[in-house]
N, C-alpha and C. Protein backbone atom coordinates (compact mmCIF):
# COMPACT_ATOMS: atom_id res chain seq x y z
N UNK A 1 0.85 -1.19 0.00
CA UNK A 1 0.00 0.00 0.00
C UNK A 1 0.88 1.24 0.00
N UNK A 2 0.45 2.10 -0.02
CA UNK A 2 1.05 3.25 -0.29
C UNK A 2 1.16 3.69 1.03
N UNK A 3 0.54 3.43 2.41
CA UNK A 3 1.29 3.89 3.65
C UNK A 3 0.79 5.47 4.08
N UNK A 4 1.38 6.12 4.80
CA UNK A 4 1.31 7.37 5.05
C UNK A 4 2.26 8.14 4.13
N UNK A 5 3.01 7.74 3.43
CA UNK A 5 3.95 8.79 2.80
C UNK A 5 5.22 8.59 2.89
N UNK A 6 5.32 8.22 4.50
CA UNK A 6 6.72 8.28 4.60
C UNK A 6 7.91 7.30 4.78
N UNK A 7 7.40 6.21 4.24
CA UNK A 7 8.38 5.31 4.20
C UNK A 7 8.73 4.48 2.68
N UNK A 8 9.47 3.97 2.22
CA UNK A 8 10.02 3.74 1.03
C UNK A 8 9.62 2.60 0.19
N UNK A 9 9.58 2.18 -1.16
CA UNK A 9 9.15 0.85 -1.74
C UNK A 9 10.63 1.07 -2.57
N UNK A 10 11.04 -0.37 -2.71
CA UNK A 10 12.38 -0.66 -3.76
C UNK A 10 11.44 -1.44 -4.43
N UNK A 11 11.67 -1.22 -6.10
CA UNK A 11 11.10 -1.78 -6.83
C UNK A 11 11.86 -1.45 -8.32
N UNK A 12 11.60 -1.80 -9.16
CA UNK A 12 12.03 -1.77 -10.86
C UNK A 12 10.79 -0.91 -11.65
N UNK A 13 11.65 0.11 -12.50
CA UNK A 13 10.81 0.70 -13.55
C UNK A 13 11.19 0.50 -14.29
N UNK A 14 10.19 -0.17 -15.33
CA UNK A 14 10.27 -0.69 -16.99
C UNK A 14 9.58 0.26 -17.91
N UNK A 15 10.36 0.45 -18.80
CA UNK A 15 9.86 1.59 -20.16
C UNK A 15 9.03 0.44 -21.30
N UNK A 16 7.82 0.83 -21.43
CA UNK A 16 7.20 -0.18 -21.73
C UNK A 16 6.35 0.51 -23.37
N UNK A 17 5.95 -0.19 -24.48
CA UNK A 17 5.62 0.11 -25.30
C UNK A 17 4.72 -0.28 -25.43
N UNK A 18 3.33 0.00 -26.29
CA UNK A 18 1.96 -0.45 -26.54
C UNK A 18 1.55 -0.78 -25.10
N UNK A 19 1.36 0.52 -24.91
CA UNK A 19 0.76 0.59 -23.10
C UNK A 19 -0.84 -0.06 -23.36
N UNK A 20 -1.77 0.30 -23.75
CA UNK A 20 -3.08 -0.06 -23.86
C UNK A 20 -2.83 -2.18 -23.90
N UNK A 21 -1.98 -2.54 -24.82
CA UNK A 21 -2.29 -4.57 -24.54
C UNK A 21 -1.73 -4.14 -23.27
N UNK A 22 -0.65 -3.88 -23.29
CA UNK A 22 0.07 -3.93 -22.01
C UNK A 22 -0.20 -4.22 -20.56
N UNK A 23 -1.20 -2.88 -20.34
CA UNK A 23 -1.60 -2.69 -19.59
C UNK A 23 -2.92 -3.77 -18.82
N UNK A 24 -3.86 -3.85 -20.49
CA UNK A 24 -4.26 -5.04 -20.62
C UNK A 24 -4.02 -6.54 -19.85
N UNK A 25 -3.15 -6.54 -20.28
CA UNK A 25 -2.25 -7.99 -19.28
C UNK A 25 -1.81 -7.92 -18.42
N UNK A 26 -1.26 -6.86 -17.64
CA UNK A 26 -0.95 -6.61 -16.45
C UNK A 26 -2.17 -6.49 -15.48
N UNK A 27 -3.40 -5.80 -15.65
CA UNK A 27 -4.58 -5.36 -15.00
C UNK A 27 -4.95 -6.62 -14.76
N UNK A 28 -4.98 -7.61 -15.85
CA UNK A 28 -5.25 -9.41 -15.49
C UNK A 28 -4.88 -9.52 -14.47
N UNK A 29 -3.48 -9.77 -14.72
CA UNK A 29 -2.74 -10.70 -13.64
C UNK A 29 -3.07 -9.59 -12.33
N UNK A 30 -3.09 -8.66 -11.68
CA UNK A 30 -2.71 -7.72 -10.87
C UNK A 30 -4.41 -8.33 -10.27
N UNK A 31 -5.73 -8.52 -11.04
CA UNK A 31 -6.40 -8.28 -10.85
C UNK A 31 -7.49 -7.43 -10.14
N UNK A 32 -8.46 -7.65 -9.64
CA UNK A 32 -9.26 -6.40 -8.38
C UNK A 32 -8.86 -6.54 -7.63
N UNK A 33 -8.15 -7.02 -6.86
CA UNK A 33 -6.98 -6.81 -5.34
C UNK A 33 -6.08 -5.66 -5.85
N UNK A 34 -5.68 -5.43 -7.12
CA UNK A 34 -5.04 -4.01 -7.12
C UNK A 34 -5.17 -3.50 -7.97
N UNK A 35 -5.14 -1.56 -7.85
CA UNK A 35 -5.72 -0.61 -8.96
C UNK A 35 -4.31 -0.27 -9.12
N UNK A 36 -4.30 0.27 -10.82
CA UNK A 36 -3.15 0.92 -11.21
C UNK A 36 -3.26 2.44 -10.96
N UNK A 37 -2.63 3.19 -10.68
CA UNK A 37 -2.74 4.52 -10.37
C UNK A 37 -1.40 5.13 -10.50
N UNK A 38 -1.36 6.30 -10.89
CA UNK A 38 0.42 7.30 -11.32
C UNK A 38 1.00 7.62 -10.04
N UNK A 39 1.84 7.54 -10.41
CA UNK A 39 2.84 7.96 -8.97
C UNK A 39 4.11 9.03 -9.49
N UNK A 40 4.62 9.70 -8.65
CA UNK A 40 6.11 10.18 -9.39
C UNK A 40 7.09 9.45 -8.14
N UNK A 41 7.76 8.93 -8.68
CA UNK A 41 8.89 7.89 -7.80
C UNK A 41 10.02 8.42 -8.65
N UNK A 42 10.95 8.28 -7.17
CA UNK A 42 12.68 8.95 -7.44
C UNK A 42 13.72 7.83 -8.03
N UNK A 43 14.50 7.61 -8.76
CA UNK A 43 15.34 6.67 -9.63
C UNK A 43 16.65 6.37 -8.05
N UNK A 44 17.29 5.47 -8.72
CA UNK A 44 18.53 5.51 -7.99
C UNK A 44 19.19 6.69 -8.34
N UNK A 45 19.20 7.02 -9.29
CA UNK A 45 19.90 8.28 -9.49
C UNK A 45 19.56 9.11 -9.22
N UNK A 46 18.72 9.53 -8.25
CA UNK A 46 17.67 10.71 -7.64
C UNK A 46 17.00 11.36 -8.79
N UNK A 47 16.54 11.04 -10.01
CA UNK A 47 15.86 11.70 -11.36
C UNK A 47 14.37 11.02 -10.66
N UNK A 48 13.90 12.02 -10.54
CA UNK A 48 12.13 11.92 -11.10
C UNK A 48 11.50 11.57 -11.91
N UNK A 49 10.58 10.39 -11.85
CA UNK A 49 9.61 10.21 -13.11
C UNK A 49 8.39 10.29 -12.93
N UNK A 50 7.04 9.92 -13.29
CA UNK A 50 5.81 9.45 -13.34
C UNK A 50 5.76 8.14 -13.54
N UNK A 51 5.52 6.85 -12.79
CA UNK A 51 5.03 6.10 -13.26
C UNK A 51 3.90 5.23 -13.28
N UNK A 52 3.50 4.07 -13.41
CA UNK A 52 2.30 3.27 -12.71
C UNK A 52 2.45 2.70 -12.32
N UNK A 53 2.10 2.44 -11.08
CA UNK A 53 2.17 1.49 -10.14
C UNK A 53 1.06 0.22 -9.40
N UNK A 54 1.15 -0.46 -8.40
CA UNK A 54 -0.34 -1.37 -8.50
C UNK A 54 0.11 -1.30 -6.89
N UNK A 55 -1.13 -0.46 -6.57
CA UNK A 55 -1.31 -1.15 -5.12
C UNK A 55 -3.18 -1.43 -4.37
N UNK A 56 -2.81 -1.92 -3.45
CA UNK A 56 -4.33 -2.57 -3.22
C UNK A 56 -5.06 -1.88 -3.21
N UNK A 57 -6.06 -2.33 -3.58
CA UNK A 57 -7.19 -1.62 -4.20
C UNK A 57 -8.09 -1.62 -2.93
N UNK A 58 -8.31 -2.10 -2.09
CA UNK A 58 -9.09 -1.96 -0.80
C UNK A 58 -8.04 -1.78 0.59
N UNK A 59 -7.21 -0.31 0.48
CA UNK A 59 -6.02 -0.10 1.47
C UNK A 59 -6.92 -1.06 3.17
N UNK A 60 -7.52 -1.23 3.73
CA UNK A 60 -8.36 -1.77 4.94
C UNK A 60 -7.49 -3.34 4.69
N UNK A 61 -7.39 -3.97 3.62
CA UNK A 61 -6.41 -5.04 3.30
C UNK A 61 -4.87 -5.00 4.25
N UNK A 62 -4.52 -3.97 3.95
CA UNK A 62 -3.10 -3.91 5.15
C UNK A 62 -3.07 -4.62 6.33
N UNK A 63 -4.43 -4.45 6.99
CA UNK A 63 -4.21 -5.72 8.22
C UNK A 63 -3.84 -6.97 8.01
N UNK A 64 -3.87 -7.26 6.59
CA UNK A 64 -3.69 -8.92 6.44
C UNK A 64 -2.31 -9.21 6.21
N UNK A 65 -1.35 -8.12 6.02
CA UNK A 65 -0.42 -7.98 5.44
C UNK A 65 0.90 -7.65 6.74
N UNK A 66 1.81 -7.93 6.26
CA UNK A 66 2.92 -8.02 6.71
C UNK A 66 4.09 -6.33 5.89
N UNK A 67 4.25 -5.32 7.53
CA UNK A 67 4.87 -4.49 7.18
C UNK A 67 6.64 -4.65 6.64
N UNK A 68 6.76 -4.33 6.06
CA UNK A 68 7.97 -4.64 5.58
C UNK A 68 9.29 -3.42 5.86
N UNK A 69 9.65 -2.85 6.96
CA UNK A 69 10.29 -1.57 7.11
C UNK A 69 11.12 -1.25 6.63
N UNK A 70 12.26 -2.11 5.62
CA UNK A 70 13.33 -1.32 4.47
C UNK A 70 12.76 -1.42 3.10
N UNK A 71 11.38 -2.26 3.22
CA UNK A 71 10.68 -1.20 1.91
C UNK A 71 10.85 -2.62 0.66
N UNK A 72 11.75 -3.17 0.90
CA UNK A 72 12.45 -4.26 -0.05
C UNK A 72 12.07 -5.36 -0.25
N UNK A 73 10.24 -5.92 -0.60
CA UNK A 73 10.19 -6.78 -0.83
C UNK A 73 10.83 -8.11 -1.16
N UNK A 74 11.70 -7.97 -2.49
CA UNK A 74 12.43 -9.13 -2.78
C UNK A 74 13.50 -9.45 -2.01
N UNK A 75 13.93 -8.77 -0.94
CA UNK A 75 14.97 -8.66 -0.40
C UNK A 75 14.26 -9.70 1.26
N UNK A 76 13.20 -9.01 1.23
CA UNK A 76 12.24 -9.49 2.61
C UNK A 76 11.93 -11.54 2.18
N UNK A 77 11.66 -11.42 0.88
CA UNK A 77 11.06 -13.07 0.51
C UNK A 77 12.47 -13.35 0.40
N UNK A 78 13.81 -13.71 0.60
CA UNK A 78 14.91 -14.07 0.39
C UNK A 78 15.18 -13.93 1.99
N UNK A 79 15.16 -13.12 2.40
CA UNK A 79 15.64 -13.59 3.83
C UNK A 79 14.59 -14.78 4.43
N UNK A 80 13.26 -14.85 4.28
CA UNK A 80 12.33 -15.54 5.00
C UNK A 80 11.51 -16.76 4.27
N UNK A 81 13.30 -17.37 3.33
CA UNK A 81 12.95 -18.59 2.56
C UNK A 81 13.55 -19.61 3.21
């Protein structure tokens, strides 16, 4: 979820072409557990972009969920394999 603001997500931005299938197939898989919505997120290189992102679509879901405090999903499922 997107949180209060102030804490961080590590994740990958992909430059993506023929956004409309695209998106298409992603909205599948992502399904109604999450809405796509714009964000502006900072690069490693501190550059600014706009991008889209997927988070839950019913934020009240967070209780079910597990906070993650350096933000680092893939980093979190690798320690707790």
């Amino acid at each position: 979820t997107e949180g209060d603001g102030t804490g961080r997500v590590h994740g990958e931005v992909l430059w993506l072409t023929e956004l409309p299938a695209t998106f298409g197939l992603l909205d599948a898989y992502e399904s109604d557990d999450f809405a796509r919505v714009i964000k502006l997120v900072t690069l490693a290189s501190g550059e600014e972009v706009w991008t889209w992102i997927y988070t839950l679509a019913d934020p009240g879901a967070v209780k079910h969920g597990t906070l993650i405090p350096h933000g680092d999903w893939a980093r979190y499922w690798r320690e707790h394999q």
